[in-house]
C-alpha atoms as a PDB file:
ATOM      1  CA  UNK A   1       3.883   9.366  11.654  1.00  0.00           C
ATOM      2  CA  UNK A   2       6.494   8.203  14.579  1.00  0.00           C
ATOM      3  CA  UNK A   3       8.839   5.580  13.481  1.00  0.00           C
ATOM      4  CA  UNK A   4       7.915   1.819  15.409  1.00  0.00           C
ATOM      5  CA  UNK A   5      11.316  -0.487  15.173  1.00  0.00           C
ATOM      6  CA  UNK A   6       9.735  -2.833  17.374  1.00  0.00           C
ATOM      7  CA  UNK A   7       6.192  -3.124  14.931  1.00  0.00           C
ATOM      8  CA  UNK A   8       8.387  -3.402  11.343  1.00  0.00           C
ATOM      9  CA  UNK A   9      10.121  -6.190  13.062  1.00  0.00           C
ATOM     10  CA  UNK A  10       7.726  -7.377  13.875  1.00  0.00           C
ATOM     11  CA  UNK A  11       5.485  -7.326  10.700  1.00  0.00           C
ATOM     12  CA  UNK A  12       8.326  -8.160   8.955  1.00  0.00           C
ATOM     13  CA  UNK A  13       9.545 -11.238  10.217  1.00  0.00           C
ATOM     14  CA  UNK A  14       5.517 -12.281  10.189  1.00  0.00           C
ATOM     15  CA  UNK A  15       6.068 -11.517   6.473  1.00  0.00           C
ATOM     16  CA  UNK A  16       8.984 -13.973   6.153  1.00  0.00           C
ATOM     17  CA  UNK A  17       7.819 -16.435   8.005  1.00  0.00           C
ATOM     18  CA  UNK A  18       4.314 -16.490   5.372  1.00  0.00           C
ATOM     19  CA  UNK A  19       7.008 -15.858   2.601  1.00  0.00           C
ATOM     20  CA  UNK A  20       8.583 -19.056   3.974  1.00  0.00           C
ATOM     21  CA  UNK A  21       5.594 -21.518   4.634  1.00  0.00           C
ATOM     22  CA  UNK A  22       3.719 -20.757   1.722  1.00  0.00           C
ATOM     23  CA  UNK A  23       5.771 -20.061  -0.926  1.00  0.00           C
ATOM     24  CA  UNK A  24       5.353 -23.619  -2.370  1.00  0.00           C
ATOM     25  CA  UNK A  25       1.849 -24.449  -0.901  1.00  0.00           C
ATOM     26  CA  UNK A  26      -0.449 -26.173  -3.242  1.00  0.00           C
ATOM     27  CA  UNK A  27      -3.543 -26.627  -0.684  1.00  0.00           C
ATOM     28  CA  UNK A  28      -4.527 -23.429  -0.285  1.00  0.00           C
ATOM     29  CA  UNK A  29      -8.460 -23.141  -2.748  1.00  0.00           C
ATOM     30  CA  UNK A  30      -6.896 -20.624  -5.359  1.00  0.00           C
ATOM     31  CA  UNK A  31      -3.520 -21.687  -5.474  1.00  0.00           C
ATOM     32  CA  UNK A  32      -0.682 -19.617  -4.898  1.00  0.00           C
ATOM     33  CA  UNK A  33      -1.098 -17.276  -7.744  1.00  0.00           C
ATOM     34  CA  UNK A  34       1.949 -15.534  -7.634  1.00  0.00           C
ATOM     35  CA  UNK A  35       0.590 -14.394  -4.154  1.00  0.00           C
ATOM     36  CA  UNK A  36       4.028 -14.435  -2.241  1.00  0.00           C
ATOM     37  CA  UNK A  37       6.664 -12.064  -3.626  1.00  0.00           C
ATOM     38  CA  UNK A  38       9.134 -11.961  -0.616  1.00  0.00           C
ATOM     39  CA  UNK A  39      10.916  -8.417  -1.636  1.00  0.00           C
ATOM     40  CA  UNK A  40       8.017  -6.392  -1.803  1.00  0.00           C
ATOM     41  CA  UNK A  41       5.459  -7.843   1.116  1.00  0.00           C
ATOM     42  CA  UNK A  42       8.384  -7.596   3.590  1.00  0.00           C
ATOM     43  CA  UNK A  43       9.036  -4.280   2.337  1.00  0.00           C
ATOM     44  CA  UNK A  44       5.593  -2.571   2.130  1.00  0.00           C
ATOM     45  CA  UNK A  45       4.503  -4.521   5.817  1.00  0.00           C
ATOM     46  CA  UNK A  46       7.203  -3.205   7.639  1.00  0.00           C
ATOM     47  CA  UNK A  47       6.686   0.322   6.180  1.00  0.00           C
ATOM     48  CA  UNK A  48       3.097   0.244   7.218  1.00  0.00           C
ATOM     49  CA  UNK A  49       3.527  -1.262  10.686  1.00  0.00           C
ATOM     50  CA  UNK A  50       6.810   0.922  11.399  1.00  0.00           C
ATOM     51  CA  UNK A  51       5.080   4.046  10.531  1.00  0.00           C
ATOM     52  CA  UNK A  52       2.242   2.983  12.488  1.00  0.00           C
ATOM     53  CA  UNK A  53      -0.397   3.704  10.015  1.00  0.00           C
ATOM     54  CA  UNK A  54      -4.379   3.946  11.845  1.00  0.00           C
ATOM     55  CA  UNK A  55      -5.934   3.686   8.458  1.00  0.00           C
ATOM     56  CA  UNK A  56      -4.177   1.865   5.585  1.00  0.00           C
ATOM     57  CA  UNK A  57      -6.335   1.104   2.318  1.00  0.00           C
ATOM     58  CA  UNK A  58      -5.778  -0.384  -0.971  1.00  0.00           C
ATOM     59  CA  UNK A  59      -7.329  -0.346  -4.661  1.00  0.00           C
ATOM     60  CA  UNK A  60      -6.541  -3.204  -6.576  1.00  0.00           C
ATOM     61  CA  UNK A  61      -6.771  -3.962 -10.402  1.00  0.00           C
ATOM     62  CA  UNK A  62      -9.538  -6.449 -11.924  1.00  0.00           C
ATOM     63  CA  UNK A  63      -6.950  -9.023 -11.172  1.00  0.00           C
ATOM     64  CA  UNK A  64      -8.221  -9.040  -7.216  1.00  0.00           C
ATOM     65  CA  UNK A  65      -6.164  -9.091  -4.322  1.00  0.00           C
ATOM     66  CA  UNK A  66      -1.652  -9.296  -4.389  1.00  0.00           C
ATOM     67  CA  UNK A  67       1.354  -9.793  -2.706  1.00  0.00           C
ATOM     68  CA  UNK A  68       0.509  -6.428  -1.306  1.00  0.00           C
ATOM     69  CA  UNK A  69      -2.745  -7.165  -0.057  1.00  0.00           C
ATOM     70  CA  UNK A  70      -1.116  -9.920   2.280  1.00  0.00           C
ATOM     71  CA  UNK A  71       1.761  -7.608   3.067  1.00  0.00           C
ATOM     72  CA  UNK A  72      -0.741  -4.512   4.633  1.00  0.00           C
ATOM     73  CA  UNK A  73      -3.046  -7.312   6.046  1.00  0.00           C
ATOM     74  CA  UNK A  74      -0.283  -8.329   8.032  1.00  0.00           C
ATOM     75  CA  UNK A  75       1.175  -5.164   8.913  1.00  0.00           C
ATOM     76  CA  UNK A  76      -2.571  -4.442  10.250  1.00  0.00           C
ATOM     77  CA  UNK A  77      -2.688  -7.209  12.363  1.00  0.00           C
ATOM     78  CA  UNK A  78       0.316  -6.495  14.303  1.00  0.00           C
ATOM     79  CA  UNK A  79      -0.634  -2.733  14.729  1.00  0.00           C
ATOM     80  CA  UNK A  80      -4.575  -3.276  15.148  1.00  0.00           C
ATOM     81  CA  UNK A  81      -5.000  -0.907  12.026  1.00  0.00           C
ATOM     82  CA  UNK A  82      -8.086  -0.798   9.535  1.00  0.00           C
ATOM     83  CA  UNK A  83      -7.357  -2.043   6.423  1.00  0.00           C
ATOM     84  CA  UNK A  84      -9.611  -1.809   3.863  1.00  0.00           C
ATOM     85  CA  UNK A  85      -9.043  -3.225   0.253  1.00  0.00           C
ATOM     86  CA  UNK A  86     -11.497  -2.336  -2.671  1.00  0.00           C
ATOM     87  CA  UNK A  87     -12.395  -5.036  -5.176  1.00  0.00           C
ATOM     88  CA  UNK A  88     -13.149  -3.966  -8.714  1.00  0.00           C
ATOM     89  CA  UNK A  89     -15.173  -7.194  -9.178  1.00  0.00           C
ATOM     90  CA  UNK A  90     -17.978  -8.686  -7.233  1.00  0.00           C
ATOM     91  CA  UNK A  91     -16.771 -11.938  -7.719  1.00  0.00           C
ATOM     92  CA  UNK A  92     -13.354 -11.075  -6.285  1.00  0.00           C
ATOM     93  CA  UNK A  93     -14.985 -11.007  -2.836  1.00  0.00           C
ATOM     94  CA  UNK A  94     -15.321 -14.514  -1.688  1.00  0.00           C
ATOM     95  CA  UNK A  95     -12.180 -15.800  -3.785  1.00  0.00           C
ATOM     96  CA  UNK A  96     -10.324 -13.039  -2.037  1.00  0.00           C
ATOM     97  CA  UNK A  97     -11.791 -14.130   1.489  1.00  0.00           C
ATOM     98  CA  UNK A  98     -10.504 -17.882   0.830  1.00  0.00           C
ATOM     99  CA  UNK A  99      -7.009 -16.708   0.128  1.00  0.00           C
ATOM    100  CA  UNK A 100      -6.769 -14.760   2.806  1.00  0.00           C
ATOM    101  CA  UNK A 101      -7.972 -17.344   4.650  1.00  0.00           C
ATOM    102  CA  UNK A 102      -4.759 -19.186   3.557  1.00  0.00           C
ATOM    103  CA  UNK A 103      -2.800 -16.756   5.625  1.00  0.00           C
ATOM    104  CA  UNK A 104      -5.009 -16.229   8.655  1.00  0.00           C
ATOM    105  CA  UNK A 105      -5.395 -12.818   7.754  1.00  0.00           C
ATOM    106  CA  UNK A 106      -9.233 -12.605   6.788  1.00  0.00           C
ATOM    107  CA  UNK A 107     -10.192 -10.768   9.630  1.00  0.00           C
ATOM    108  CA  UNK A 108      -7.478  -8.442   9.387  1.00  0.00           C
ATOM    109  CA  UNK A 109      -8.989  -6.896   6.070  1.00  0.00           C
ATOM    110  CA  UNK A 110     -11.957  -5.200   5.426  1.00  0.00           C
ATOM    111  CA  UNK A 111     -12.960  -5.902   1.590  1.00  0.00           C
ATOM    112  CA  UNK A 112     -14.981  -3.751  -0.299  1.00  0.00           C
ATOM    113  CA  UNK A 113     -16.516  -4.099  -3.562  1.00  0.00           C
ATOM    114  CA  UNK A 114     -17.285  -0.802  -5.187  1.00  0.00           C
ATOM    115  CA  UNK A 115     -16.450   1.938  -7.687  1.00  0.00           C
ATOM    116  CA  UNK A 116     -13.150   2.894  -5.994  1.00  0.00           C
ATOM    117  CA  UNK A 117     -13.111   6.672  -7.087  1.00  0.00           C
ATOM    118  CA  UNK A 118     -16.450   6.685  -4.857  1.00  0.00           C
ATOM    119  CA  UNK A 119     -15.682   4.140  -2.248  1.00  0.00           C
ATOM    120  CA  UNK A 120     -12.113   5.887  -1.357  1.00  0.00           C
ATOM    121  CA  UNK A 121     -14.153   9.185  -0.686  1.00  0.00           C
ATOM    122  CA  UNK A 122     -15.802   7.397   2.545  1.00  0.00           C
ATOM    123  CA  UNK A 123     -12.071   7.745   3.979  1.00  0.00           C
ATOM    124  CA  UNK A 124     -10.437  10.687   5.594  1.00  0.00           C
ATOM    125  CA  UNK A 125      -7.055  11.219   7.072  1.00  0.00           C
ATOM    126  CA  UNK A 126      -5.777   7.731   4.951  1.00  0.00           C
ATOM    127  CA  UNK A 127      -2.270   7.229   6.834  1.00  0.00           C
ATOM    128  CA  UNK A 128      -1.247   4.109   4.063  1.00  0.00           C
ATOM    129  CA  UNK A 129      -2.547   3.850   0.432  1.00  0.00           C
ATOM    130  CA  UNK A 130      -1.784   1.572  -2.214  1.00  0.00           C
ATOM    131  CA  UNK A 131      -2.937   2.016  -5.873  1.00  0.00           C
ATOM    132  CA  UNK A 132      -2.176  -0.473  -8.715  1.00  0.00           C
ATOM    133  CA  UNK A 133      -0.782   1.381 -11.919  1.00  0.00           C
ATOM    134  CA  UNK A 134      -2.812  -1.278 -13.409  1.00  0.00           C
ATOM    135  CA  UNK A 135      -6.370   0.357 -12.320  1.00  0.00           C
ATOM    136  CA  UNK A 136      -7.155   2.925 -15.645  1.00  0.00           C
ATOM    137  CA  UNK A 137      -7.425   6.479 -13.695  1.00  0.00           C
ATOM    138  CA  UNK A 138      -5.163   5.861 -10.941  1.00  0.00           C
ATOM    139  CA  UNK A 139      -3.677   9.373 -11.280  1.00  0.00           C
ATOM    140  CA  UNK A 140      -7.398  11.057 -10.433  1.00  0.00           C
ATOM    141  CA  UNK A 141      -7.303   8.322  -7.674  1.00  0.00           C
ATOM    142  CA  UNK A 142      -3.934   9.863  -6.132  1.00  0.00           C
ATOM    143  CA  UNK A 143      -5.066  13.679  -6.718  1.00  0.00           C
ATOM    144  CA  UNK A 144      -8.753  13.006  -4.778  1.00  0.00           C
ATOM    145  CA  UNK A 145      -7.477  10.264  -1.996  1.00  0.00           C
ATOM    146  CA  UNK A 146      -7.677  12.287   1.351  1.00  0.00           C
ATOM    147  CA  UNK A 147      -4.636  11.711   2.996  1.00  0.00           C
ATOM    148  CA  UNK A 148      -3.261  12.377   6.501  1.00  0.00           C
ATOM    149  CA  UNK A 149      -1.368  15.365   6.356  1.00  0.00           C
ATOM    150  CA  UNK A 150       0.786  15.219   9.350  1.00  0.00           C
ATOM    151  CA  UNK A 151       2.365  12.344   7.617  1.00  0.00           C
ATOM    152  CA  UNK A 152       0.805   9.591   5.296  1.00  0.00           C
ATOM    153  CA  UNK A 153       2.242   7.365   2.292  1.00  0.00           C
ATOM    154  CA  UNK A 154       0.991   6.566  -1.108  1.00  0.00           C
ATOM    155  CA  UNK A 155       2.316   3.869  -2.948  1.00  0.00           C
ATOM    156  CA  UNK A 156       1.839   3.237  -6.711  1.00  0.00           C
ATOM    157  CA  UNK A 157       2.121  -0.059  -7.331  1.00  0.00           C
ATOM    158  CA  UNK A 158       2.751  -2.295 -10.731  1.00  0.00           C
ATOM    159  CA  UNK A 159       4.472   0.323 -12.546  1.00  0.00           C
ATOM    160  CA  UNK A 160       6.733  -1.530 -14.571  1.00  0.00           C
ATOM    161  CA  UNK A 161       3.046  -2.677 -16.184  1.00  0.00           C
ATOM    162  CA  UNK A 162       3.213   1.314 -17.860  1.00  0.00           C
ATOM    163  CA  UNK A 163       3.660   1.690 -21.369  1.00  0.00           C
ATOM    164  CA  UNK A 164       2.358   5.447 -21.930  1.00  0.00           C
ATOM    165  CA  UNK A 165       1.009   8.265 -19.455  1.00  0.00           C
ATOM    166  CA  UNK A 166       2.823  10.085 -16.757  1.00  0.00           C
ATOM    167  CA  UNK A 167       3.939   8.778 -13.203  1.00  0.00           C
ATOM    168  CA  UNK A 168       3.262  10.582 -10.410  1.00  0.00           C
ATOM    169  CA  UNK A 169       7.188  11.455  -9.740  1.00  0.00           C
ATOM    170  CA  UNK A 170       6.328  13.389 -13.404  1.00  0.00           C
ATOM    171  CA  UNK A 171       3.118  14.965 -12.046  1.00  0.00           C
ATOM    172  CA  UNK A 172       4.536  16.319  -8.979  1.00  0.00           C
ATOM    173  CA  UNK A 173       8.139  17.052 -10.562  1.00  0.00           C
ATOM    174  CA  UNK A 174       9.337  20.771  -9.664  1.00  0.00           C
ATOM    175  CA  UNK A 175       7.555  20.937  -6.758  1.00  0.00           C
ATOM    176  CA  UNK A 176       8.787  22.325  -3.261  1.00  0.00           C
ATOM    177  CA  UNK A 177      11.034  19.487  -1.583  1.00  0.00           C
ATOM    178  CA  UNK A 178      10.605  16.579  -3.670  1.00  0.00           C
ATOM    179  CA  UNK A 179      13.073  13.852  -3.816  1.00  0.00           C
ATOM    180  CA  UNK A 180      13.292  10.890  -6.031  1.00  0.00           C
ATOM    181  CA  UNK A 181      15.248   7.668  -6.089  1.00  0.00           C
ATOM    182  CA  UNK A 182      14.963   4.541  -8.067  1.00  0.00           C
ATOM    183  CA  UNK A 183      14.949   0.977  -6.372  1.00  0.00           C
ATOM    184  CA  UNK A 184      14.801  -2.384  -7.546  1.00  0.00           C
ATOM    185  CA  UNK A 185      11.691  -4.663  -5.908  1.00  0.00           C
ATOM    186  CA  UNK A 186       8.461  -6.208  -6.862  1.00  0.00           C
ATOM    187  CA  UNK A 187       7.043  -5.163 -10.366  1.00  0.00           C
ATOM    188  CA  UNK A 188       8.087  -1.332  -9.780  1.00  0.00           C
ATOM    189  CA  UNK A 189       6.723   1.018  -7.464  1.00  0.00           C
ATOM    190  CA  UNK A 190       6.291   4.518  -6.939  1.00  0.00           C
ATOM    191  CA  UNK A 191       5.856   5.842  -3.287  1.00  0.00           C
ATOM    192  CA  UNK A 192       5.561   8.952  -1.746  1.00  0.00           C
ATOM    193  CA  UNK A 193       5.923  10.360   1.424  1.00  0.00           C
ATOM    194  CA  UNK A 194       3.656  13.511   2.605  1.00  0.00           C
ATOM    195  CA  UNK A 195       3.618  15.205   5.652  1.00  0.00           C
ATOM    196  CA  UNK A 196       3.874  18.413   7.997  1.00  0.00           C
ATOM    197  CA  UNK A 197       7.516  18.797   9.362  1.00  0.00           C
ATOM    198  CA  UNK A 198       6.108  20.612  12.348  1.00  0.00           C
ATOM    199  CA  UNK A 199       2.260  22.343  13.534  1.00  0.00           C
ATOM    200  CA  UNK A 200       4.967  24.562  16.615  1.00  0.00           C
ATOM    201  CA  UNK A 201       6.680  26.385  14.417  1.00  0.00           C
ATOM    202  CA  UNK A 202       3.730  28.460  12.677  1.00  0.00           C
ATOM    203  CA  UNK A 203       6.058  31.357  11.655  1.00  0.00           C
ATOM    204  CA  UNK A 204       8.296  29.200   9.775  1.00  0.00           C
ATOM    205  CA  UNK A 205       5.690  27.617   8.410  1.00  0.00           C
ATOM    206  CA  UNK A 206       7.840  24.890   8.132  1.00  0.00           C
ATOM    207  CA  UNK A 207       6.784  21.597   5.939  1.00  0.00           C
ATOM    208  CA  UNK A 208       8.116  17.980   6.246  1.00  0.00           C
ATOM    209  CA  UNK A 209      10.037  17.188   2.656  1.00  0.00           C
ATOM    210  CA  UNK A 210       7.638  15.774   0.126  1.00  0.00           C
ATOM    211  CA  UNK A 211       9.246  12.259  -1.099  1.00  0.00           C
ATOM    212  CA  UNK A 212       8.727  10.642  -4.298  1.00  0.00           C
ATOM    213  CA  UNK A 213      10.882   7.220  -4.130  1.00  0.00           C
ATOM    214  CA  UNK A 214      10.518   5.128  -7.722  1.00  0.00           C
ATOM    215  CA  UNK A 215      11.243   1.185  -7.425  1.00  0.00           C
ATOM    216  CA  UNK A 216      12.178  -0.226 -10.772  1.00  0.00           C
ATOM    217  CA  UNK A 217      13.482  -3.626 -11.709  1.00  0.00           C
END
């Protein structure tokens, strides 16, 4: 993926700006719920827009939509991306429609309601995904999710939620160019980077370095 200055600016200072108006808002239907985490939503929305991610989806936990939610719908506004989030609950649809709602940003997210190990099958070449740690099986999620290979990012989210059971920095540890480094934002997040350093150079055979970067409060 080509780096976009200009679009994580830009997503990111539409980021604040939410961070800043609703931070405090008691009028939206659901409250705020712990819905605006400034760190992480400017973070993960510039990422997304910057890299200038096509297709970006989510899978959340049975808790619904997050900070993160918010943070890709944005990015997906500014870059005219899909975004599609998958709901574990039915009844997460239409409370997750009036939040977003809050924000402006319901009809920059497509939400799905589904068996996620089935629904994230119906996507191919995924450029963004985010996975909560908090969804049991999120490891077969991250093994099966079909990701674009000439660069695409996977983000683990929630991890500071895990009490047993490997991370995916532990999964993929010993692997050809991996690279780890621990951050402090949000509730912990794992997020790597995978791509093709170059399709000219077929005698190399040369690969892009495959990043594992762990955020940890």
């Amino acid at each position: 993926m080509k780096w976009s200055p200009q679009d994580a600016m830009q997503a990111y200072l539409h980021t604040l700006q939410l961070c800043n108006t609703h931070s405090n808002d008691e009028d939206c239907p659901l409250g705020t719920r712990n819905i605006i985490q400034p760190q992480c939503m400017e973070f993960i929305s510039a990422l997304a827009a910057g890299n200038q991610a096509k297709l970006m989806v989510q899978v959340t936990s049975h808790q619904g939509i997050n900070p993160l939610t918010i943070a890709l719908a944005v990015a997906a506004k500014h870059t005219k991306a899909r975004f599609v989030c998958i709901l574990l609950q039915l009844q997460d649809l239409e409370n997750s429609r009036a939040q977003l709602s809050c924000y402006d940003l319901e009809d920059a997210v497509e939400l799905v309601h589904g068996n996620p190990r089935e629904v994230i099958m119906e996507f191919k070449n995924i450029d963004f995904a985010i996975i909560d740690y908090k969804f049991e099986g999120f490891l077969r999620l991250f093994e099966i999710i079909d990701v674009n290979l000439r660069g695409s990012i996977v983000v683990v989210s929630n991890i500071l939620e895990r009490r047993i059971g490997a991370s995916i920095s532990e999964v993929i540890k010993g692997r050809t160019g991996v690279e780890c480094v621990t951050r402090s934002i949000g509730e912990g997040m794992e997020l790597t980077r995978i791509g093709l350093m170059s399709c000219c150079q077929p005698q190399k055979k040369r690969f892009k370095r495959f990043h594992v970067i762990t955020f940890e409060d």
